[in-house]
Protein backbone atom coordinates (compact mmCIF):
# COMPACT_ATOMS: atom_id res chain seq x y z
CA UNK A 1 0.00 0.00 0.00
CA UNK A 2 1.26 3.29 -0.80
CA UNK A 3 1.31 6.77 0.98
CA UNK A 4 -1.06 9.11 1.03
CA UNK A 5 -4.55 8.93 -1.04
CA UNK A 6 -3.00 7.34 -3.97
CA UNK A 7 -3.62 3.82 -2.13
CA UNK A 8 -6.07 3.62 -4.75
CA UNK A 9 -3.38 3.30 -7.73
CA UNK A 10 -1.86 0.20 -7.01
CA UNK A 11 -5.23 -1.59 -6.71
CA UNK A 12 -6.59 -0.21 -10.22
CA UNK A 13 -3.04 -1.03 -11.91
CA UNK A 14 -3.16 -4.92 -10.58
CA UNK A 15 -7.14 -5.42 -11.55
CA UNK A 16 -6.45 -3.93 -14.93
CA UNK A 17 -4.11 -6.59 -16.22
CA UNK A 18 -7.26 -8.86 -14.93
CA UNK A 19 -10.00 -7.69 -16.87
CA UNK A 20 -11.80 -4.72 -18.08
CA UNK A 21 -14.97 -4.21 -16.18
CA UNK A 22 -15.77 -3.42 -13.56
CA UNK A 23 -13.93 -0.33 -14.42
CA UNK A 24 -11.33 0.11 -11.75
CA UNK A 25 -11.50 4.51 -10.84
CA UNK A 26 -10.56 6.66 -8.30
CA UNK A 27 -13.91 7.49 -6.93
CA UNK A 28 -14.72 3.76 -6.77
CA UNK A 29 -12.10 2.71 -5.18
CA UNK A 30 -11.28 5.22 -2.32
CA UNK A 31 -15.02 4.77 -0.90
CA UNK A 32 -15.73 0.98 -2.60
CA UNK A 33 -19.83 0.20 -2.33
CA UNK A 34 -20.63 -3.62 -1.48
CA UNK A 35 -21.50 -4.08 -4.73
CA UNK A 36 -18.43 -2.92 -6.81
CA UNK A 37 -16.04 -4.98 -4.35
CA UNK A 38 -18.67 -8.02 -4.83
CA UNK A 39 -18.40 -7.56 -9.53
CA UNK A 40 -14.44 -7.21 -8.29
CA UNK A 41 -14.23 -10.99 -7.04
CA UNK A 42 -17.06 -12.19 -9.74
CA UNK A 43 -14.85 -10.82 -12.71
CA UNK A 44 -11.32 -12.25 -11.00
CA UNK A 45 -13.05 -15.53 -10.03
CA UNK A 46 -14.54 -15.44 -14.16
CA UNK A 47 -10.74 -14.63 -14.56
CA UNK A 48 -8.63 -16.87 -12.44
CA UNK A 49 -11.28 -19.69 -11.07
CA UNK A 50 -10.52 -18.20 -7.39
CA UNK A 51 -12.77 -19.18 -4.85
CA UNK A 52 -14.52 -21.54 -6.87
CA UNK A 53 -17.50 -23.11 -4.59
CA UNK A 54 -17.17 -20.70 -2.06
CA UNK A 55 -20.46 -19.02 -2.92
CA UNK A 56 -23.78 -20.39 -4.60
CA UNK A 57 -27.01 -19.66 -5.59
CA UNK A 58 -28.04 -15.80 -4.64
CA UNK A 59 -25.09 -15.05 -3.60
CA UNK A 60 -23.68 -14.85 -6.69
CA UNK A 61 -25.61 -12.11 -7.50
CA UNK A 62 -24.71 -9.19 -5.88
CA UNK A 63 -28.39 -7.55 -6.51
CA UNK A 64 -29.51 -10.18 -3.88
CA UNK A 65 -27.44 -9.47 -1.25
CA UNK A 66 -28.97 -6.46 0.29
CA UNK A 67 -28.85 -6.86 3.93
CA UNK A 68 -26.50 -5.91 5.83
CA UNK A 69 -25.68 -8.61 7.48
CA UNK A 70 -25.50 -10.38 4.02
CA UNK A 71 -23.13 -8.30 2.78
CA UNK A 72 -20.73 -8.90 6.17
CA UNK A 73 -21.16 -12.63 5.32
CA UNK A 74 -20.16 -12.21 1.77
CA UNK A 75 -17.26 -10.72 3.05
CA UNK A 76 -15.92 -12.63 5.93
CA UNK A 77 -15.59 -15.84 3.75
CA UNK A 78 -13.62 -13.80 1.14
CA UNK A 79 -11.31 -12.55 3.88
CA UNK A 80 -10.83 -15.91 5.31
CA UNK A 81 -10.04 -17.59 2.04
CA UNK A 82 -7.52 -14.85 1.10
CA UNK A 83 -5.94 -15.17 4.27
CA UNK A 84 -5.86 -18.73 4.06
CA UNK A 85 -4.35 -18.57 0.50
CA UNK A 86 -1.94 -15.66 1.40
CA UNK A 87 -1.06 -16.99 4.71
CA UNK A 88 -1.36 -13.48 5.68
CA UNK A 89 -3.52 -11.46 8.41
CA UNK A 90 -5.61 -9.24 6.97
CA UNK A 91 -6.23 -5.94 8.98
CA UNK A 92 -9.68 -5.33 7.43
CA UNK A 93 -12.61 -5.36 9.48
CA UNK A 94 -15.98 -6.37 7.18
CA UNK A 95 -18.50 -3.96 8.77
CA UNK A 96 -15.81 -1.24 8.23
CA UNK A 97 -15.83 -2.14 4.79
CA UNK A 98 -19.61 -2.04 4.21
CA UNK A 99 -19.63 0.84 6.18
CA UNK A 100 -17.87 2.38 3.40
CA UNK A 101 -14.99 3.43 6.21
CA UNK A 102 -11.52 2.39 5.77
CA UNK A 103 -10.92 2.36 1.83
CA UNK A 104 -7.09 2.14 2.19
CA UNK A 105 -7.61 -1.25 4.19
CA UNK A 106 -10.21 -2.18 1.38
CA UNK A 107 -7.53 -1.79 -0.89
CA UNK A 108 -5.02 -3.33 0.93
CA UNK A 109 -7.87 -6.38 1.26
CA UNK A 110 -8.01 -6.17 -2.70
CA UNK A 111 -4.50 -6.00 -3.28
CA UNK A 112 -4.04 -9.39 -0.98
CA UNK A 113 -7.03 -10.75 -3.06
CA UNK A 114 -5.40 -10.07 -6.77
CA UNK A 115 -2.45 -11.63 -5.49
CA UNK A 116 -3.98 -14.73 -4.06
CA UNK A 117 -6.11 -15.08 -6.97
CA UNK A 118 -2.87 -14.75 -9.26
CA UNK A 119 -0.81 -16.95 -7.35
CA UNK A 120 -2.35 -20.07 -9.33
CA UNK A 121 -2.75 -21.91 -6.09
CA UNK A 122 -5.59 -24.06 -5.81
CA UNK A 123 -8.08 -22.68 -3.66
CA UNK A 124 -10.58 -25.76 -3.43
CA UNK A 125 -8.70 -26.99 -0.17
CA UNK A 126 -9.16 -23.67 1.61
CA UNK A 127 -12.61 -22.90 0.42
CA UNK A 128 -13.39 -26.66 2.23
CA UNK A 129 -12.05 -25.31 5.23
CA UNK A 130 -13.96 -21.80 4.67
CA UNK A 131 -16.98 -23.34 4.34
CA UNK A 132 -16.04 -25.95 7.10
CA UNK A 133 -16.85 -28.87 4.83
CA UNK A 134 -14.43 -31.87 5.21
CA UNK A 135 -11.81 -32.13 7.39
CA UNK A 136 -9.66 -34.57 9.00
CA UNK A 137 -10.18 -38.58 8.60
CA UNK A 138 -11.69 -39.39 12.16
CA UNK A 139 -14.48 -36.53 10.98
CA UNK A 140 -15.09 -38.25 7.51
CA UNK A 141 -15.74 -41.72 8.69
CA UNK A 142 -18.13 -40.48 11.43
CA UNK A 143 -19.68 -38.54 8.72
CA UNK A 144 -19.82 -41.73 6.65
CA UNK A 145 -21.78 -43.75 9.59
CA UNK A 146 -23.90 -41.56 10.38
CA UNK A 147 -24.95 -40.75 6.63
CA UNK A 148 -24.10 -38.22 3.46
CA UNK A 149 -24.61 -34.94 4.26
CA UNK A 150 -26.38 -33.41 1.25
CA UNK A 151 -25.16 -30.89 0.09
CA UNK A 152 -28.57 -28.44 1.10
CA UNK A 153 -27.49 -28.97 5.01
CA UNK A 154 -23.73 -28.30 4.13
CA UNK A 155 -24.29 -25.12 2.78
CA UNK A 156 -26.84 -24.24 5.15
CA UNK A 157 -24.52 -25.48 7.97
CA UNK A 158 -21.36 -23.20 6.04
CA UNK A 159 -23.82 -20.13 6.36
CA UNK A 160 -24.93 -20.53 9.88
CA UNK A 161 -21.19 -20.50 10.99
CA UNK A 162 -20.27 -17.84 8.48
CA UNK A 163 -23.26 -15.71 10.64
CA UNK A 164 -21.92 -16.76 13.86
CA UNK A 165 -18.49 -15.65 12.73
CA UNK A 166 -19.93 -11.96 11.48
CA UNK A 167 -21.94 -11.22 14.49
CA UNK A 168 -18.46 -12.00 16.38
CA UNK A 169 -16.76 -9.70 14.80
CA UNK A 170 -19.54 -7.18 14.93
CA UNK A 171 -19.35 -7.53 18.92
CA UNK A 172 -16.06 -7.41 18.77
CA UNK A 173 -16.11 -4.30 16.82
CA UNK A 174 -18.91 -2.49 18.31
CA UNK A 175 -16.67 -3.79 22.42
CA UNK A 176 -13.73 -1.95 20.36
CA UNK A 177 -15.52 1.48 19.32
CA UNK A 178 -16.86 1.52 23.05
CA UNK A 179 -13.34 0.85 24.68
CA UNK A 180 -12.30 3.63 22.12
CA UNK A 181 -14.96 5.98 23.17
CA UNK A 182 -14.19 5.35 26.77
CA UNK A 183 -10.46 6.29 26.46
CA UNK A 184 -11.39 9.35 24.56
CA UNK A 185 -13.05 10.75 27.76
C-alpha cells in the first residue's frame, strides 16, 4: 500500500491486467460500495477460477445481497479464504468495509485478493475449510456412519457459521468502538 490517497493506484493497476470491467476509478475505489467490491471478485473468479464453490445460488448475485448482514457474510468468507491462500492477516474489518470506512484497508484487502487469486494456487482446499466442509479422517468416517450430508445442510450449515463468525466480529467491533470511546473521555 502506498502513501497518502493514492492507495487507490496500485489496486486499479493490478485489476487492470485482470479484466476490463468493472472499471477500476478513483472514486470507486477510495469509498468501494458492497457491490463494486462483490463484480471485483465475480470478474477475478470469471478470470482466475478463485474461490470456486465458495459461494452459490443468490449469492452470486450481488443484486440479492442487500442486507446488511448479508453483505458482512459475503465478506468474511472472502477474507478468510484470502488469508488462508496468502497466509497473511488481513487488517480489514468487514462492517468497516460495508460501512464504506476504511478504503485504504479495502484496498489493501483487494491488493491481498489479486495476489492470491494470481498466485495459481488451488483454492478448493481452503474454500473446504472456509466453508467448514471436510476435514480430517476421524471426521469423515463419522460422517460416513452416520450418513451423506447433502449438500442443502452443508451449505446451510457453512452459512450458519459464516453468521456466527460476522456477528463475532460485529461484537467485537462495536466492544472496540466503546473501549475507544471510553479512552477518549
Amino acid at each position: 500500500m502506498t502513501d497518502g490517497d493514492d492507495y487507490w493506484q496500485t489496486t486499479a493497476e493490478m485489476y487492470g491486467q485482470l479484466f476490463q470491467k468493472p472499471k477500476m476509478t478513483q472514486k470507486l475505489l477510495c469509498k468501494p460500495p458492497f457491490r463494486y467490491l462483490h463484480d471485483i471478485f465475480t470478474a477475478t473468479q470469471a478470470a482466475t477460477g478463485y474461490g470456486d464453490g465458495l459461494y452459490a445460488g443468490a449469492e452470486l448475485d450481488a443484486k440479492a445481497i442487500t442486507e446488511k448482514e448479508a453483505k458482512i457474510n459475503f465478506l468474511v468468507k472472502l477474507i478468510q479464504l484470502t488469508e488462508c491462500v496468502t497466509g497473511e492477516q488481513l487488517d480489514v474489518k468487514p462492517t468497516k468495509i460495508v460501512a464504506g470506512q476504511e478504503p485504504e484497508r479495502t484496498n489493501a484487502f483487494l491488493q491481498a485478493l489479486f495476489r492470491a487469486a494470481t498466485a495459481g494456487i488451488d483454492t478448493a482446499p481452503h474454500v473446504a475449510q472456509v466453508l467448514g466442509v471436510g476435514g480430517d479422517e476421524e471426521e469423515e468416517k463419522a460422517s460416513d456412519q452416520d450418513g451423506q450430508e447433502d449438500a442443502g445442510e452443508a451449505a446451510a450449515r457453512a452459512q450458519a457459521e459464516a453468521q456466527a463468525q460476522a456477528r463475532a466480529a460485529q461484537e467485537q467491533e462495536a466492544e472496540r468502538a466503546a473501549q475507544e470511546a471510553e479512552a477518549k473521555r
